[in-house]
PDB file of N, CA and C in Angstrom:
ATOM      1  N   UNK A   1       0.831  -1.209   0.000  1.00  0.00           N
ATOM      2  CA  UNK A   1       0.000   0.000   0.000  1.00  0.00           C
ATOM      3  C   UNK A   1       0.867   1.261   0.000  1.00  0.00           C
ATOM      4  N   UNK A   2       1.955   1.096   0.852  1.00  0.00           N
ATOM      5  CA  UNK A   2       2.710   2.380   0.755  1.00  0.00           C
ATOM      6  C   UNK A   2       3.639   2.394  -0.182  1.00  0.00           C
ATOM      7  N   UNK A   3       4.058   1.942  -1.028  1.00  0.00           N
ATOM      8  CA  UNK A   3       4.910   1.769  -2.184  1.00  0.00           C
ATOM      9  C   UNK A   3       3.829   2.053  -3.118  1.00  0.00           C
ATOM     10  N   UNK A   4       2.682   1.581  -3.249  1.00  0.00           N
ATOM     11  CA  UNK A   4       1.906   2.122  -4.422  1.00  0.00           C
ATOM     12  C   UNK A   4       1.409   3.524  -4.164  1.00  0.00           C
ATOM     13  N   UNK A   5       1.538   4.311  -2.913  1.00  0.00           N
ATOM     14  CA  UNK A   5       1.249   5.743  -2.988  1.00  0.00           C
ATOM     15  C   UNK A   5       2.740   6.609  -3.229  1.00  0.00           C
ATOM     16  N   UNK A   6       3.803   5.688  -2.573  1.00  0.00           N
ATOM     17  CA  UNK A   6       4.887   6.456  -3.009  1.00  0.00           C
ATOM     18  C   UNK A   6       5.479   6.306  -5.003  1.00  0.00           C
ATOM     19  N   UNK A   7       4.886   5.645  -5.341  1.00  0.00           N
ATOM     20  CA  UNK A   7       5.334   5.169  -6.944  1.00  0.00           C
ATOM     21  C   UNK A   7       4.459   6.524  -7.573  1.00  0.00           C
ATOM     22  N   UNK A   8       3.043   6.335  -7.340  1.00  0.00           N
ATOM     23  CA  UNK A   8       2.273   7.308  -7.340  1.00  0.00           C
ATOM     24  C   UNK A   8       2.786   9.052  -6.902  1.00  0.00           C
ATOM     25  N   UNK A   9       2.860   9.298  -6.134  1.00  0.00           N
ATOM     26  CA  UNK A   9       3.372  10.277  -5.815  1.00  0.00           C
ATOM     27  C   UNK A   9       4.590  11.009  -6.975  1.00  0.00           C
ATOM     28  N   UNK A  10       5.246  10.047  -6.947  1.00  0.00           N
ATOM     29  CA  UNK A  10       6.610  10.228  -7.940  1.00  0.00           C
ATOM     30  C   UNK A  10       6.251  10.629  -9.400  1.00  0.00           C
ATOM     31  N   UNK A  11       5.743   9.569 -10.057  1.00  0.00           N
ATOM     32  CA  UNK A  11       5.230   9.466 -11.144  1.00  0.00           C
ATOM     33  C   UNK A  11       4.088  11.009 -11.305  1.00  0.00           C
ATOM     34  N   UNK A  12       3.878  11.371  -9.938  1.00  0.00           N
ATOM     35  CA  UNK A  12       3.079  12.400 -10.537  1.00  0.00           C
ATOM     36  C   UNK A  12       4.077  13.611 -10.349  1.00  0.00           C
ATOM     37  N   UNK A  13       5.146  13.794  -9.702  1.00  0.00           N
ATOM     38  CA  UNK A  13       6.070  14.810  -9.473  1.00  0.00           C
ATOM     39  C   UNK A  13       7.391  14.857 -10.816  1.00  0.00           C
ATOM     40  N   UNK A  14       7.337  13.541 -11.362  1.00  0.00           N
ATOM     41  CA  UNK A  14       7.833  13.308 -12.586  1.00  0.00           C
ATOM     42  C   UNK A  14       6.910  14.257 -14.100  1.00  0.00           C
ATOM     43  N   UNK A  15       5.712  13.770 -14.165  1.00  0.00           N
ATOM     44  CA  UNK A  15       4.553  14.667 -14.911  1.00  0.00           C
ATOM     45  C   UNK A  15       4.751  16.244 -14.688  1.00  0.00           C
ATOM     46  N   UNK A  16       4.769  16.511 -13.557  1.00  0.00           N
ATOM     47  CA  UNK A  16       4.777  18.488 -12.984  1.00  0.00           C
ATOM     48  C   UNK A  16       6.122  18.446 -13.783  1.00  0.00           C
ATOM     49  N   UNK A  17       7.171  17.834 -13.089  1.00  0.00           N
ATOM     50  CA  UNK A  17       8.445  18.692 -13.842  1.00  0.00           C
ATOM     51  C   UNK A  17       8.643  18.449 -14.945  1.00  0.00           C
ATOM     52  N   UNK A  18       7.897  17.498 -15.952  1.00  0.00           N
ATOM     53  CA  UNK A  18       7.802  17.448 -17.524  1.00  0.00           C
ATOM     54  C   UNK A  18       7.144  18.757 -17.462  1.00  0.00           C
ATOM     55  N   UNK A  19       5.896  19.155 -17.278  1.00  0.00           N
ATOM     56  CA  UNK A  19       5.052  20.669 -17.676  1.00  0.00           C
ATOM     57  C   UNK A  19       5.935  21.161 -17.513  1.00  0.00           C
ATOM     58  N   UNK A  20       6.130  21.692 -16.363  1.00  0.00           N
ATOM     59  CA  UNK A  20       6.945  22.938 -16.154  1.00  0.00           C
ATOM     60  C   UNK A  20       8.499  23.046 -17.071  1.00  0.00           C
ATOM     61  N   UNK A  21       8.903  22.030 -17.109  1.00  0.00           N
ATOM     62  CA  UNK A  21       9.994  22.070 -18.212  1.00  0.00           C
ATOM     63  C   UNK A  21       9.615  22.613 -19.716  1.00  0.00           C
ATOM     64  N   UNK A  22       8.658  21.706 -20.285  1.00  0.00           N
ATOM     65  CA  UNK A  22       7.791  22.062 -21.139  1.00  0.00           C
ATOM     66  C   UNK A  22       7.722  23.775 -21.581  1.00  0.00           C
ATOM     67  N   UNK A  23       7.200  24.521 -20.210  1.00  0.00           N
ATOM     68  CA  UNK A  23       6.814  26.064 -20.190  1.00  0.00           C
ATOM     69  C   UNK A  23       8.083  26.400 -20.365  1.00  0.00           C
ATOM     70  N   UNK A  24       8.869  26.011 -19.864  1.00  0.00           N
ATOM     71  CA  UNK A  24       9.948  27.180 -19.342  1.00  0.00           C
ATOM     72  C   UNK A  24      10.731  26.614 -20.967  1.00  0.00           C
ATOM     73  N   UNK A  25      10.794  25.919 -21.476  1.00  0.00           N
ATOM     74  CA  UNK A  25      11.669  25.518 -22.857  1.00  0.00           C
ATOM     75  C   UNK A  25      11.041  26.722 -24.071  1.00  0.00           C
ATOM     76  N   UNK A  26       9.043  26.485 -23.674  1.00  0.00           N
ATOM     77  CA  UNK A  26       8.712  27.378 -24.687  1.00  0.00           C
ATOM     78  C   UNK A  26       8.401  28.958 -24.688  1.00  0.00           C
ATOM     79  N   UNK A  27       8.320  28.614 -23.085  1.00  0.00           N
ATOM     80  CA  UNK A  27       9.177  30.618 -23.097  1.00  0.00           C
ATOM     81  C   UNK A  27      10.732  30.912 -23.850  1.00  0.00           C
ATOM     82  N   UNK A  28      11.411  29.945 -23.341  1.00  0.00           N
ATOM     83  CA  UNK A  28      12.747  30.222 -23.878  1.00  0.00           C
ATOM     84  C   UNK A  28      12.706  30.690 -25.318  1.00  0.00           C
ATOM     85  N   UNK A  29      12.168  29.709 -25.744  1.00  0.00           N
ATOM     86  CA  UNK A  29      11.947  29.410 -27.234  1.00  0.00           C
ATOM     87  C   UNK A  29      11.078  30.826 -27.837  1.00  0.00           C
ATOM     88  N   UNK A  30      10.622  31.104 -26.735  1.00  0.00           N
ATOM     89  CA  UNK A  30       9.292  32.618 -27.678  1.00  0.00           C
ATOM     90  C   UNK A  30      10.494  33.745 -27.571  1.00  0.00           C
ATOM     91  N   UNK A  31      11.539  33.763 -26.594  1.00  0.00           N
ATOM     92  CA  UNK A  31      12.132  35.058 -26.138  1.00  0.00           C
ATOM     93  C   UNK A  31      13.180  34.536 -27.118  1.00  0.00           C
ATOM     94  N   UNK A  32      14.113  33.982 -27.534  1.00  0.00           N
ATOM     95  CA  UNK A  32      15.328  33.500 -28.667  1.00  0.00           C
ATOM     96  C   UNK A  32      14.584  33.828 -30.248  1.00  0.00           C
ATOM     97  N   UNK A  33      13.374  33.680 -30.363  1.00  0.00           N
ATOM     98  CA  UNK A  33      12.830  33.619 -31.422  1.00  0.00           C
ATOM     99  C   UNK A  33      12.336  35.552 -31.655  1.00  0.00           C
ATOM    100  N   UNK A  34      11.803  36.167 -30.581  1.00  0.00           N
ATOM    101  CA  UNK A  34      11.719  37.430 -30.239  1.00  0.00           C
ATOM    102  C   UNK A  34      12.989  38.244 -30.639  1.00  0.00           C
ATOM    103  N   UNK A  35      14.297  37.414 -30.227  1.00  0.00           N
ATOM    104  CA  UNK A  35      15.186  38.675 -30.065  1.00  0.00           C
ATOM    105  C   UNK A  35      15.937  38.331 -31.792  1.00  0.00           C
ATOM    106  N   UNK A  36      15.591  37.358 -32.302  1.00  0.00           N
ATOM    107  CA  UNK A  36      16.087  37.180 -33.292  1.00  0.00           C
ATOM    108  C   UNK A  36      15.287  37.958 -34.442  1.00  0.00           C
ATOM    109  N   UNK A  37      14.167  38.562 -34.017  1.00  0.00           N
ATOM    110  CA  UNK A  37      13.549  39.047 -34.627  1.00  0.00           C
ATOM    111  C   UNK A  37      13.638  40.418 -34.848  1.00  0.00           C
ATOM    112  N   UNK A  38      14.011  41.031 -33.501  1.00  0.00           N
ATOM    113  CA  UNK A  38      14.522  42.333 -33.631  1.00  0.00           C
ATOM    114  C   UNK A  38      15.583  42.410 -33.826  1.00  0.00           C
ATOM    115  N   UNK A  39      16.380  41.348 -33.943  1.00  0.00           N
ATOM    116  CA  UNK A  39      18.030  41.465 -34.775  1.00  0.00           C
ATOM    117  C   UNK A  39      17.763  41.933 -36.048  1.00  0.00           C
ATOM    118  N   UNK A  40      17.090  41.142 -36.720  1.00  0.00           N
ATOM    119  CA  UNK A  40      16.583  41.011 -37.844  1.00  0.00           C
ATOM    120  C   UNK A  40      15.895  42.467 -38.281  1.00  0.00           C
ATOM    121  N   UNK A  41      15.246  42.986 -37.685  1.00  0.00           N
ATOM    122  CA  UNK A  41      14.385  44.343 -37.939  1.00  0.00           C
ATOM    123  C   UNK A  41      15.451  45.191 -37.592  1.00  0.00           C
ATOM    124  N   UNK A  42      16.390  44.873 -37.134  1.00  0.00           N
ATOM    125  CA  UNK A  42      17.317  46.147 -36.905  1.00  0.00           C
ATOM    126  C   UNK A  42      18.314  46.032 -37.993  1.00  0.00           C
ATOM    127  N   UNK A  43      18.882  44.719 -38.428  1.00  0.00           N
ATOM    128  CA  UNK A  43      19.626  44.800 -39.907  1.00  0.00           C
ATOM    129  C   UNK A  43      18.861  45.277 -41.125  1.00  0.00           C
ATOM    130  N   UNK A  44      17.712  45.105 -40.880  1.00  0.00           N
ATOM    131  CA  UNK A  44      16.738  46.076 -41.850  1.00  0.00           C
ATOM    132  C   UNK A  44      16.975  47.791 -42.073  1.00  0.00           C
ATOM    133  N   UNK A  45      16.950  48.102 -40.961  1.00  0.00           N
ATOM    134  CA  UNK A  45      16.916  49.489 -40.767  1.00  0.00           C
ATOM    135  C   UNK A  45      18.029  50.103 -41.135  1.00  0.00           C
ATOM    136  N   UNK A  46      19.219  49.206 -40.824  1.00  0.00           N
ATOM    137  CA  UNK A  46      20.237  50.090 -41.302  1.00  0.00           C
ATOM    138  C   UNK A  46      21.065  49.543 -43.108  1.00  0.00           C
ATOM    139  N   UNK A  47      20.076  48.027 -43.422  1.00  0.00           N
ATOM    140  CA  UNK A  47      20.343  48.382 -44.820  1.00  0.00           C
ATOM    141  C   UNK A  47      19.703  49.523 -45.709  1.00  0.00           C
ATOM    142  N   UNK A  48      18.895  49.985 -45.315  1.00  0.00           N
ATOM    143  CA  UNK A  48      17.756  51.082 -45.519  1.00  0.00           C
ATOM    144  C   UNK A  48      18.121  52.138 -45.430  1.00  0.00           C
TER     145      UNK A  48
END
């Protein structure tokens, strides 16, 4: 009984830090993609 709440337990603290990894990869991913963008709009401006 207590091995199947502690397996449980885990397996669900395993799941949270998949999400939260998840978020924090695709924030990363929005802000790298963001700044590459205003790299980009700024090599614009000054081929211009």
């Amino acid at each position: 009984m207590v091995k199947k709440k502690i397996s449980k337990a885990l397996s669900a603290a395993l799941i949270v830090s998949m999400l939260a990894t998840g978020v924090i990869v695709a924030i990363q991913g929005k802000t790298t993609l963001e700044v590459a963008k205003s790299a980009g709009d700024k090599k614009v401006e000054v081929i211009k």
